[in-house]
C-alpha atoms as a PDB file:
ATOM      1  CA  UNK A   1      56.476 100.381 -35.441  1.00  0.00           C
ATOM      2  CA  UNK A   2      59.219 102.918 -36.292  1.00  0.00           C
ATOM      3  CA  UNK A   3      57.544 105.407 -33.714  1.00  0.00           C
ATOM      4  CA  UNK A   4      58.278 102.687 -31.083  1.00  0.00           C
ATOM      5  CA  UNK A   5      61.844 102.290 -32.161  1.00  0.00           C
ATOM      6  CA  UNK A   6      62.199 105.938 -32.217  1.00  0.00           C
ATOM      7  CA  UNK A   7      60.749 106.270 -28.785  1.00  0.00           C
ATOM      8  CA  UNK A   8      62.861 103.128 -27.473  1.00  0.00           C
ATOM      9  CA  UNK A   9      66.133 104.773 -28.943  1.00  0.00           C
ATOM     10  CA  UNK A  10      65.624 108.019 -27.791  1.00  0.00           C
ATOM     11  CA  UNK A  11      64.916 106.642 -23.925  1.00  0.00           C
ATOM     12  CA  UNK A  12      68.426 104.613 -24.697  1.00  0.00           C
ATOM     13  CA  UNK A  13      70.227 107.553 -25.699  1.00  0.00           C
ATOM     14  CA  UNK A  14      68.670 109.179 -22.552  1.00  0.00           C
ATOM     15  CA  UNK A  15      69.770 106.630 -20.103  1.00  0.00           C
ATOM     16  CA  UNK A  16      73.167 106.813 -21.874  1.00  0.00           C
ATOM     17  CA  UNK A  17      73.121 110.304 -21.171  1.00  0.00           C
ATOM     18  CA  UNK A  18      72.671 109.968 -17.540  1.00  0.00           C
ATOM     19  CA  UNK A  19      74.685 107.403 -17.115  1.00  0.00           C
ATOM     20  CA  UNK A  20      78.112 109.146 -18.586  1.00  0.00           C
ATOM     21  CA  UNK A  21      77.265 112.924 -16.236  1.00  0.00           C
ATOM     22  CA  UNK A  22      76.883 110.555 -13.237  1.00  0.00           C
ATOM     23  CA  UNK A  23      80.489 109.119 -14.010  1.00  0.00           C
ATOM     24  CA  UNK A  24      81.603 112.446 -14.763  1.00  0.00           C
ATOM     25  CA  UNK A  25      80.122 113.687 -11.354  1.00  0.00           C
ATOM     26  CA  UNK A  26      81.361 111.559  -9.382  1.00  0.00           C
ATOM     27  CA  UNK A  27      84.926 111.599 -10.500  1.00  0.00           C
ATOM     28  CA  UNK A  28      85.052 114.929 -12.801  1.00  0.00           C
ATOM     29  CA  UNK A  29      88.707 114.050 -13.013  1.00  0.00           C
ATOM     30  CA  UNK A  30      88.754 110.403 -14.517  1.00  0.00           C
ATOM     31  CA  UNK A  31      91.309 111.614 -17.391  1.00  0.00           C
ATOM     32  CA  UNK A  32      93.687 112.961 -14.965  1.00  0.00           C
ATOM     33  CA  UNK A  33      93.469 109.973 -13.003  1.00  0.00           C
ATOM     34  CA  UNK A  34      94.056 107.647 -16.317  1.00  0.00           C
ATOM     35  CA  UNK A  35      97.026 110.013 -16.484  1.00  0.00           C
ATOM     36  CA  UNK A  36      98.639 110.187 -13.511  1.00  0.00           C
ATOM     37  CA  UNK A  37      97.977 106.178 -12.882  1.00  0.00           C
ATOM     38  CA  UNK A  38     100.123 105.842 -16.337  1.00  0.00           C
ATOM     39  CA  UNK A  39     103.179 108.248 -15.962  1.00  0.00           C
ATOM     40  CA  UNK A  40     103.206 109.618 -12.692  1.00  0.00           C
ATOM     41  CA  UNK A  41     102.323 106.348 -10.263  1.00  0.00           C
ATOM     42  CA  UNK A  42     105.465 104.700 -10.591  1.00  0.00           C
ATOM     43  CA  UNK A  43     107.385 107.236  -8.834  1.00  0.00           C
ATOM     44  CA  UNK A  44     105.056 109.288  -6.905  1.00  0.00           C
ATOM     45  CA  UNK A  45     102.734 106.495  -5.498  1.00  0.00           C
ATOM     46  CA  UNK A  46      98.860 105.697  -6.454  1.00  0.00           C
ATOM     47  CA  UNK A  47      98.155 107.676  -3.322  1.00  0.00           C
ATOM     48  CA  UNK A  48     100.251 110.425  -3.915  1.00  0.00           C
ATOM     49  CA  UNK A  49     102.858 109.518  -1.198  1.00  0.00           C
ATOM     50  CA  UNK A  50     106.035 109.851  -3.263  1.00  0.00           C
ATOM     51  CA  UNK A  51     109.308 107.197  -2.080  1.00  0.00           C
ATOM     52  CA  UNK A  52     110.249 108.468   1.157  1.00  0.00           C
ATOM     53  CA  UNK A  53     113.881 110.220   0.546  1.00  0.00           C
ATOM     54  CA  UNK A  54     113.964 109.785  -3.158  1.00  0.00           C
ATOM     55  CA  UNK A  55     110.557 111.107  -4.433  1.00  0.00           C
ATOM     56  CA  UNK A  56     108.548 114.021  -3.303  1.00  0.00           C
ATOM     57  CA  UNK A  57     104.907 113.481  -2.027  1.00  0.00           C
ATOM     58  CA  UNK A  58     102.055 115.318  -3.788  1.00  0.00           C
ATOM     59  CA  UNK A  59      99.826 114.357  -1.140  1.00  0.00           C
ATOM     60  CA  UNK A  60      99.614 117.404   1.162  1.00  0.00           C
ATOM     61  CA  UNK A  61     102.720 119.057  -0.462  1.00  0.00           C
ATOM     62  CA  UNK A  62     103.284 122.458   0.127  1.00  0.00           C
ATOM     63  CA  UNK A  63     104.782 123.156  -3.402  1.00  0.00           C
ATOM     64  CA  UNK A  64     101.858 122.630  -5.144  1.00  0.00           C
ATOM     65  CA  UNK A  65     100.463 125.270  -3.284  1.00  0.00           C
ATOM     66  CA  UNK A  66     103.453 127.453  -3.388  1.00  0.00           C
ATOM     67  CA  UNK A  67     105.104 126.622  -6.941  1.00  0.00           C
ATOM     68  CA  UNK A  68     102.001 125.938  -8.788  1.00  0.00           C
ATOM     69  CA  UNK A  69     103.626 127.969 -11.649  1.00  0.00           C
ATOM     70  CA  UNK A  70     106.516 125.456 -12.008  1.00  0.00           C
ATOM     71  CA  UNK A  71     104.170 122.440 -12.280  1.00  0.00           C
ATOM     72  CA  UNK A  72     102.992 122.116 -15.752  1.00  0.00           C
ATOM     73  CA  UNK A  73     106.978 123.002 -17.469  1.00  0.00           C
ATOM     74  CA  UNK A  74     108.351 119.932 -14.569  1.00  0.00           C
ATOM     75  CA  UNK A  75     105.451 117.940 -16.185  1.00  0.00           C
ATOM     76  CA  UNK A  76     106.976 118.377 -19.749  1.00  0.00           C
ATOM     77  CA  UNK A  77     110.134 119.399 -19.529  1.00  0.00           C
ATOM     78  CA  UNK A  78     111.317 117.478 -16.283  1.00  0.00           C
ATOM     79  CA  UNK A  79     113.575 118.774 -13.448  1.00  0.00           C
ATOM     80  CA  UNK A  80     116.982 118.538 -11.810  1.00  0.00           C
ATOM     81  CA  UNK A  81     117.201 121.245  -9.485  1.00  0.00           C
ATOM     82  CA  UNK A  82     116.552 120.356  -5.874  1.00  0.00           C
ATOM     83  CA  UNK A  83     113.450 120.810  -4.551  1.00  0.00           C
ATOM     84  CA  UNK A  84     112.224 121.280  -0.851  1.00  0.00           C
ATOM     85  CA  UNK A  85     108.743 119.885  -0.238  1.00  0.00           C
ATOM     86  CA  UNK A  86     107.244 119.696   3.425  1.00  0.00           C
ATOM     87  CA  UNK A  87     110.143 120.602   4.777  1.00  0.00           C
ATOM     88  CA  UNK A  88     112.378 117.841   3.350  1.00  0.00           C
ATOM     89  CA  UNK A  89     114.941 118.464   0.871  1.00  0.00           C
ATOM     90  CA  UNK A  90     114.474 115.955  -2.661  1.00  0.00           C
ATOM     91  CA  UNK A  91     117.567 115.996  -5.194  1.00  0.00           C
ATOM     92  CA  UNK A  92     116.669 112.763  -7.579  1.00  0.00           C
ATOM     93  CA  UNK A  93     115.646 114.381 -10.902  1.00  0.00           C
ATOM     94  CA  UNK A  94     112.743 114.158 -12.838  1.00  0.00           C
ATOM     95  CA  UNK A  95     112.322 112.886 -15.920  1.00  0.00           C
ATOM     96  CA  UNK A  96     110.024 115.049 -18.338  1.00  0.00           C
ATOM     97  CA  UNK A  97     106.715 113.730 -19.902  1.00  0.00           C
ATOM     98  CA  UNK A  98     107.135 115.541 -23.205  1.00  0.00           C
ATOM     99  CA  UNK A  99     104.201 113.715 -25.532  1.00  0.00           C
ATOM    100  CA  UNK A 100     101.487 115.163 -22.992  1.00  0.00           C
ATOM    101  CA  UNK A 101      99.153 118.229 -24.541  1.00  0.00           C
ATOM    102  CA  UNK A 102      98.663 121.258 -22.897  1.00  0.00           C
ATOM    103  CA  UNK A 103      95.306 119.625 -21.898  1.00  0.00           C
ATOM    104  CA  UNK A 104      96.352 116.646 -20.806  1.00  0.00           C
ATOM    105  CA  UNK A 105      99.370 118.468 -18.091  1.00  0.00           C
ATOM    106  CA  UNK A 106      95.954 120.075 -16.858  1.00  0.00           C
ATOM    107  CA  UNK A 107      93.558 117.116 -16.460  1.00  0.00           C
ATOM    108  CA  UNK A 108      96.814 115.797 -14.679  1.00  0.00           C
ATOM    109  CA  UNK A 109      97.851 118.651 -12.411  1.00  0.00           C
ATOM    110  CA  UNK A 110      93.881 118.841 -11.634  1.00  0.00           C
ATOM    111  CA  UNK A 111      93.850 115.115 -10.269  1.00  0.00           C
ATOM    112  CA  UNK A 112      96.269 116.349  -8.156  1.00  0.00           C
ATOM    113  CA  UNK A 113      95.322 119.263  -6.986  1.00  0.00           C
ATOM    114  CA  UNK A 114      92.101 117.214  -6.220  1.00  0.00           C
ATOM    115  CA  UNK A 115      92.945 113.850  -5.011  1.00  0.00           C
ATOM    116  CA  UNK A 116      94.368 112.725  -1.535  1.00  0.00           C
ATOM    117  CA  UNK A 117      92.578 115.449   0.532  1.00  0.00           C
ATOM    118  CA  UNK A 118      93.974 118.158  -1.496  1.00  0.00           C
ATOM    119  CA  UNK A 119      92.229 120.705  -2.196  1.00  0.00           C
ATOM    120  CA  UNK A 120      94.695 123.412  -4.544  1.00  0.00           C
ATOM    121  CA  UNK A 121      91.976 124.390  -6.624  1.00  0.00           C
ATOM    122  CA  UNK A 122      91.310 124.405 -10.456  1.00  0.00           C
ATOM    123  CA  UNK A 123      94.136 125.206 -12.365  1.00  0.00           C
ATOM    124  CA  UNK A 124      92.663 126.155 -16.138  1.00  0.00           C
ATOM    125  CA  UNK A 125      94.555 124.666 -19.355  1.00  0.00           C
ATOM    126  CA  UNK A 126      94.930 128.138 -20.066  1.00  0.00           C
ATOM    127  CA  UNK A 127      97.200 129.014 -17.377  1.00  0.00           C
ATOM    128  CA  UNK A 128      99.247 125.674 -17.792  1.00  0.00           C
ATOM    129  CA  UNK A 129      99.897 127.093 -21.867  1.00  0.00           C
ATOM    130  CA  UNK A 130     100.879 130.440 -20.270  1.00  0.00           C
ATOM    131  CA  UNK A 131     103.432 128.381 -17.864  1.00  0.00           C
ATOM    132  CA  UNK A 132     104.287 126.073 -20.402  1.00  0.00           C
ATOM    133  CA  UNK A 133     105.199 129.515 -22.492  1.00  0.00           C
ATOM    134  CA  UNK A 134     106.979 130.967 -20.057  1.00  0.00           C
ATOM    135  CA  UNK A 135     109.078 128.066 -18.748  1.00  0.00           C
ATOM    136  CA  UNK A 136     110.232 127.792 -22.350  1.00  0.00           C
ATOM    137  CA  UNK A 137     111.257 131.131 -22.562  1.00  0.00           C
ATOM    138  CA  UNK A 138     113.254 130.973 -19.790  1.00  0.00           C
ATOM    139  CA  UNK A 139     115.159 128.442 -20.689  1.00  0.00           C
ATOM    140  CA  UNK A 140     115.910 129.858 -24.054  1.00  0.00           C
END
């Protein structure tokens, strides 16, 4: 009997398993998703879109690409500056997300650089802390 049990947990904890690196497969991003969906929807769209005028799209958007140093310290520290994205000029500031980790501006900026079409690449948490460093030293 406790053979059985043992056998009929272990093919649970197997299924289990399998179950949880299928979700991660298909979406290896879910946490960045949970994210983005919770600070970063509002303003920039579920589909990445931004408000037309007012808030810049991360769907296809050339700064991602170009500024993806910036990204993490506007994550967490906001921005006010004007930025030009696609061509179009976008003045409205930013507010800054400031409770995120280090980790969880990377499973963020990862979404992105993932979702909509885009395809910017993995951007490791290490290289957001190095950002996040220097961003903070320049504004010192």
């Amino acid at each position: 009997m406790k053979r059985m049990k043992t056998f009929f947990s272990g093919c649970i904890l197997a299924f289990l398993g399998m179950a949880f690196l299928n979700a991660c497969q298909q979406n290896p991003y879910k946490h960045g998703e949970i994210l983005y969906e919770g600070f970063c929807a509002s303003c920039h769209m579920s589909d990445g879109t931004g408000l037309i005028g007012n808030i810049p799209p991360l769907k296809g958007s050339d700064f991602l690409i170009n500024h993806k140093d910036q990204v993490a310290c506007i994550i967490r520290y906001g921005i006010a500056d004007t930025l030009v994205v696609n061509g179009s000029t976008y003045s409205q500031p930013m507010a800054g997300i400031p409770q995120l980790s280090d980790i969880e501006i990377a499973n963020i900026i990862n979404y992105i650089n993932h979702a909509w079409e885009n395809d910017y690449g993995f951007y490791p948490p290490a290289e957001v802390k190095t950002s996040l460093e220097n961003c903070q030293t320049k504004g010192k």
